[in-house]
C-alpha atoms as a PDB file:
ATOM      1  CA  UNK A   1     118.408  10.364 171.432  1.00  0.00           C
ATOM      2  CA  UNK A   2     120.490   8.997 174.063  1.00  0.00           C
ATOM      3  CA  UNK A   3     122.150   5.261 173.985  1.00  0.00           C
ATOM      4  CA  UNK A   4     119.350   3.634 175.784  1.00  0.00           C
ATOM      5  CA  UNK A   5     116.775   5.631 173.927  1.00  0.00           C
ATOM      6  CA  UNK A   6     118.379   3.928 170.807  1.00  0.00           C
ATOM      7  CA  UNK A   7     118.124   0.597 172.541  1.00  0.00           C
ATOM      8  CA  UNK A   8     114.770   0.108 173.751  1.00  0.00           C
ATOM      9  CA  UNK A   9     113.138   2.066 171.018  1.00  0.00           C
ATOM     10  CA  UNK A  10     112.246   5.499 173.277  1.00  0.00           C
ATOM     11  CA  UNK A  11     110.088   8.134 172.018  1.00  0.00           C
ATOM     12  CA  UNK A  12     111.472  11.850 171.603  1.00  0.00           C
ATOM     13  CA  UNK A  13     109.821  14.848 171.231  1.00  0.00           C
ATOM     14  CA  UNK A  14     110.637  15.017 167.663  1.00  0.00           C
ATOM     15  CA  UNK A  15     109.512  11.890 166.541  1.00  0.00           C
ATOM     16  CA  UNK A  16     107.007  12.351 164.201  1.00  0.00           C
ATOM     17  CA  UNK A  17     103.875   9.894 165.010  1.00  0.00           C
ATOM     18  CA  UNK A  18     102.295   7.790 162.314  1.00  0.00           C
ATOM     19  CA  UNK A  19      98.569   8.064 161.883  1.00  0.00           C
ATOM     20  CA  UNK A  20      97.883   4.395 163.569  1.00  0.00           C
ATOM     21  CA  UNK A  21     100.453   5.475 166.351  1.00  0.00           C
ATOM     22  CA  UNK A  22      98.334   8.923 166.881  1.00  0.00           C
ATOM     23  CA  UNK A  23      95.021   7.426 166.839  1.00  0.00           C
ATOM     24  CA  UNK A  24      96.016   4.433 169.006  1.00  0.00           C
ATOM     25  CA  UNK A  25      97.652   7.068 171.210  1.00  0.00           C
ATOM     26  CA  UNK A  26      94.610   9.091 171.987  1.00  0.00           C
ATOM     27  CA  UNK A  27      92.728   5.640 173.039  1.00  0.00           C
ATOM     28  CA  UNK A  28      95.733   4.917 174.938  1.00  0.00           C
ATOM     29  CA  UNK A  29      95.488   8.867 176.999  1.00  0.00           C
ATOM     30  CA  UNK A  30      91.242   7.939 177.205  1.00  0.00           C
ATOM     31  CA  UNK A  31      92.616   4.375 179.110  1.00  0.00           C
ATOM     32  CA  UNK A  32      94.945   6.420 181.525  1.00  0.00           C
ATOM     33  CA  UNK A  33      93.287   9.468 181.726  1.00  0.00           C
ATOM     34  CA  UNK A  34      92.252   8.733 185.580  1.00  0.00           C
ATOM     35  CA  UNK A  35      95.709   7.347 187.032  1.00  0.00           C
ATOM     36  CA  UNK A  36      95.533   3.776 185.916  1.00  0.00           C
ATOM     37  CA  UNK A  37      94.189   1.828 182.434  1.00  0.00           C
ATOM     38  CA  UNK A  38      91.213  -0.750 183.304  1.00  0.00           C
ATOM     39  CA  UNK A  39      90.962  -4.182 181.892  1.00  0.00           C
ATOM     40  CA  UNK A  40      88.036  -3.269 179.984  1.00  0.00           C
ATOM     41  CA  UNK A  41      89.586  -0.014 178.688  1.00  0.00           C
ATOM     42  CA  UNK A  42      92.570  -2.211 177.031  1.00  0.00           C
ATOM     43  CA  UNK A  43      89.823  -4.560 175.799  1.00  0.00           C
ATOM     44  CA  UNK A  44      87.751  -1.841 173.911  1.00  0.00           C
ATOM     45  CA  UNK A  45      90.878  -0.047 172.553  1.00  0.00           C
ATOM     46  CA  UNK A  46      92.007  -3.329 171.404  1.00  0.00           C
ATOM     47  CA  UNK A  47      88.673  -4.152 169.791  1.00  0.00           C
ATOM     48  CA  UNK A  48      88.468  -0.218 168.388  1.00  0.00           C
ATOM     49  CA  UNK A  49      92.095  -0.773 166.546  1.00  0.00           C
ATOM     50  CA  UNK A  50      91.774  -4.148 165.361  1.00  0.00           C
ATOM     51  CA  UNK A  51      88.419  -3.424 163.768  1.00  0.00           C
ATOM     52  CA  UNK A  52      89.231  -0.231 162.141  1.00  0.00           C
ATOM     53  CA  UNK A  53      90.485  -0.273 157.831  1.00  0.00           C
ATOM     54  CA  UNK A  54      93.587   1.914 159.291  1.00  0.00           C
ATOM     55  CA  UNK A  55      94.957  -1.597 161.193  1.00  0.00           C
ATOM     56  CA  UNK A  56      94.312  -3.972 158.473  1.00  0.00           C
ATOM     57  CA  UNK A  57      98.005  -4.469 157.519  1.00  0.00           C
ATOM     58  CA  UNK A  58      99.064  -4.653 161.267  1.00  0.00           C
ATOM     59  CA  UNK A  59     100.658  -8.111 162.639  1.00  0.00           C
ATOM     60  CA  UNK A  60     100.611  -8.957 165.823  1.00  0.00           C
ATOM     61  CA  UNK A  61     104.321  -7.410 166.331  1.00  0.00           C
ATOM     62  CA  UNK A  62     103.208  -3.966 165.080  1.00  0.00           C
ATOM     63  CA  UNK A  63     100.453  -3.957 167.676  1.00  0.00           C
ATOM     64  CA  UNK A  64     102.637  -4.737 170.826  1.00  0.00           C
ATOM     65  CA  UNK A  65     105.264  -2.114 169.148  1.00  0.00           C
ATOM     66  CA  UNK A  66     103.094   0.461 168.728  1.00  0.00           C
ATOM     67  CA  UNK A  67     101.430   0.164 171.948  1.00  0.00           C
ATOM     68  CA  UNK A  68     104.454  -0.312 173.373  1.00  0.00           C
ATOM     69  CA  UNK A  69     105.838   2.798 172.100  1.00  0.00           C
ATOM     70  CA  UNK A  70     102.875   4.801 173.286  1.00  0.00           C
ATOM     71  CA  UNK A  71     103.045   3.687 176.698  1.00  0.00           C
ATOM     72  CA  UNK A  72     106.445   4.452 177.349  1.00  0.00           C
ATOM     73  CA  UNK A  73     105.812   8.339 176.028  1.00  0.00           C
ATOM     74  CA  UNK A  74     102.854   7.988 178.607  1.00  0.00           C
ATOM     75  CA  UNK A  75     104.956   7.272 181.424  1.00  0.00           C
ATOM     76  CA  UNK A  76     107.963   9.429 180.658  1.00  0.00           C
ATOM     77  CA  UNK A  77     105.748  12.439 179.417  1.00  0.00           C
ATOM     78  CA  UNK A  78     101.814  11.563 180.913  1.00  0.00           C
ATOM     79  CA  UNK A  79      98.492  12.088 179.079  1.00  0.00           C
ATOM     80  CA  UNK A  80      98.555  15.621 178.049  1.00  0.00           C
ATOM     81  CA  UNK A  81     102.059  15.771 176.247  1.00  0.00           C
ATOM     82  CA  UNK A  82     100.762  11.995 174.454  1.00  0.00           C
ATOM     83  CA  UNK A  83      97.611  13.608 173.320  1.00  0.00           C
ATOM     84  CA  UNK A  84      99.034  16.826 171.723  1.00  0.00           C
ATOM     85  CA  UNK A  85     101.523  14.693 169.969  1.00  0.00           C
ATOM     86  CA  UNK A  86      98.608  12.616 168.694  1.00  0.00           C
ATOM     87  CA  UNK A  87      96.308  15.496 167.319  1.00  0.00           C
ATOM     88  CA  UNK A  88      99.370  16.781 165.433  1.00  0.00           C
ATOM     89  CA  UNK A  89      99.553  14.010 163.304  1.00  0.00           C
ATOM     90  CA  UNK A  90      96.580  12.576 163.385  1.00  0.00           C
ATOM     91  CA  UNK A  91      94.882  12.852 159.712  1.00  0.00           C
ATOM     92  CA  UNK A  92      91.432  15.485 160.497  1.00  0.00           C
ATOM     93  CA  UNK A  93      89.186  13.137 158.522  1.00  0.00           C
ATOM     94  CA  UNK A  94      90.029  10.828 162.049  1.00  0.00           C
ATOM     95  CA  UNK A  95      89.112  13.006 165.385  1.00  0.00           C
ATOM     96  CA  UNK A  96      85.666  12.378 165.013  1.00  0.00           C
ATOM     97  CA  UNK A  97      86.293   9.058 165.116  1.00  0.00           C
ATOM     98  CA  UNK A  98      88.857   9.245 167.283  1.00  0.00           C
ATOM     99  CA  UNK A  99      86.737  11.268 169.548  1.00  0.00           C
ATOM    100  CA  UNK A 100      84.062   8.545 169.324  1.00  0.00           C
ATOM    101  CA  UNK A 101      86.139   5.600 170.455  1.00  0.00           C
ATOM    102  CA  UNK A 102      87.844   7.563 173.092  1.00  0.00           C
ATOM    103  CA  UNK A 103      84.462   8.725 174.833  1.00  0.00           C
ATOM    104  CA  UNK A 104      83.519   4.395 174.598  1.00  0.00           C
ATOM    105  CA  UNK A 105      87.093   3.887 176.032  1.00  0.00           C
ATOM    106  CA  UNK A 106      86.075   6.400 179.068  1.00  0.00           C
ATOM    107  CA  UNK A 107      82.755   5.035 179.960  1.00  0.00           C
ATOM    108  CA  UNK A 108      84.102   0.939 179.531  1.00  0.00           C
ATOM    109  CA  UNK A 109      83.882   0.347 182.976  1.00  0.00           C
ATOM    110  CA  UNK A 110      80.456   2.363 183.526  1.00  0.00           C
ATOM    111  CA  UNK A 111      82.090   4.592 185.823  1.00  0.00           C
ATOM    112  CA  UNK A 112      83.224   7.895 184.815  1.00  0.00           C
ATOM    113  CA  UNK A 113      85.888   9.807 187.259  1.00  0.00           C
ATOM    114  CA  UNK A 114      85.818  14.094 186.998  1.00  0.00           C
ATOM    115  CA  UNK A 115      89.769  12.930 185.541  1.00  0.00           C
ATOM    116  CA  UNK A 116      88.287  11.397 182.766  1.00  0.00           C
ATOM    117  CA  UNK A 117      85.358  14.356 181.990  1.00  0.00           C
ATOM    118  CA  UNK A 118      88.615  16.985 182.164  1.00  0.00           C
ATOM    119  CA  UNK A 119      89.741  14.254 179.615  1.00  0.00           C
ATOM    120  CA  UNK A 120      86.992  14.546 176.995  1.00  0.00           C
ATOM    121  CA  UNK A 121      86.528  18.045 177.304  1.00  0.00           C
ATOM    122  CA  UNK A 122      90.389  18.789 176.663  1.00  0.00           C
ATOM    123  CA  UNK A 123      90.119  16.254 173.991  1.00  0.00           C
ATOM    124  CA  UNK A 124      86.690  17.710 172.188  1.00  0.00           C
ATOM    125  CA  UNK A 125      88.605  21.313 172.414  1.00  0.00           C
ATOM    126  CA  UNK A 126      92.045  20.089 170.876  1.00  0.00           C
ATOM    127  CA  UNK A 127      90.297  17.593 167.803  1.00  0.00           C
ATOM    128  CA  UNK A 128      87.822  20.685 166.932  1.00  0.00           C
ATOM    129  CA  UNK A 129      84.459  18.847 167.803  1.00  0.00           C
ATOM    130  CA  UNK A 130      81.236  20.859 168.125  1.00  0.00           C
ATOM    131  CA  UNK A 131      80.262  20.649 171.569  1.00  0.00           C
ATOM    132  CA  UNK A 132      76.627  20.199 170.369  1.00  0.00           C
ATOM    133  CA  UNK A 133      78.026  17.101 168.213  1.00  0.00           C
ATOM    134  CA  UNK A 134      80.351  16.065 171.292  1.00  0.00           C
ATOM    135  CA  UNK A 135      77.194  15.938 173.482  1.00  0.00           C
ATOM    136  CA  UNK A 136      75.168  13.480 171.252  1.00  0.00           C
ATOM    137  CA  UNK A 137      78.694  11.231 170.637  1.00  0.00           C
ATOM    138  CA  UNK A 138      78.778  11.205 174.210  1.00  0.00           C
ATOM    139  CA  UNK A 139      75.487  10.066 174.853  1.00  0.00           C
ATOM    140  CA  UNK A 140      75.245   7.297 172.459  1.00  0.00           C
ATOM    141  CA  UNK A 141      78.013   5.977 173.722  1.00  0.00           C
ATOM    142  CA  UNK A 142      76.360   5.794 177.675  1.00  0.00           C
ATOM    143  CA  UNK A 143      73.413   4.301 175.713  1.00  0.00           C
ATOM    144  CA  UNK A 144      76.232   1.577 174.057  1.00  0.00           C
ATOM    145  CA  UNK A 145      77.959   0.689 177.118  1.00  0.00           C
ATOM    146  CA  UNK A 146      74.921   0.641 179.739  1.00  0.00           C
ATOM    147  CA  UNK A 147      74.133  -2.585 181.146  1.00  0.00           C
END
């Protein structure tokens, strides 16, 4: 870790993720999948982290660290390398989940880009979800975020 690294709290490869850094991580890739993270894609991962038993303990300050953390490994590494860091430490018992709030994070704005289909398809492959079971996630999600 270099000297700035050590100062501003930067992300190395071999920095093992927590589970909350992981799963916020893979809402964080859905958000930026297609070049740039929407207002309403911050709002829903926001809402997904805050709401979920994983977060309870979380202040404020952990949030805006964590986040933090994860966006910085976005920009210095992009959306593939932050996923695959995520799925290896995210707990199993979590992708489906995971998977769930990332395809609500995708279709937020009601617009999904052929970035952000890549996206879910990379992300079904890599968190083991039936693509039967992906299908159905999928679509009760458009039915959630239609209108």
């Amino acid at each position: 870790m270099g000297l700035l690294d050590s100062l501003f709290g930067g992300m190395e490869s071999n920095s093992k993720l927590s589970p909350q850094e992981s799963f916020a991580g893979i809402l964080l890739g859905a958000s930026a999948c297609d070049g740039h993270i929407a207002d309403d894609e911050v709002a829903s991962l926001v809402t997904a982290l805050i709401r979920m038993k994983l977060y309870q303990r979380f202040t404020g300050k952990q949030y805006n660290q964590t986040l933090n953390k994860l966006h910085g490994f976005l920009k210095k590494k992009g959306v593939d390398a932050l996923i695959d860091s995520c799925v290896q430490t995210l707990p199993p018992e979590l992708y489906k989940t995971a998977f769930t709030n990332a395809c609500d994070i995708v279709l937020a704005d009601g617009i999904v880009e052929p970035d952000e289909k890549e996206f879910v398809d990379r992300l079904r492959v890599k968190l083991q979800i039936d693509s039967k079971e992906a299908k159905m996630i999928a679509s009760v999600m458009v039915v959630k975020n239609k209108g």
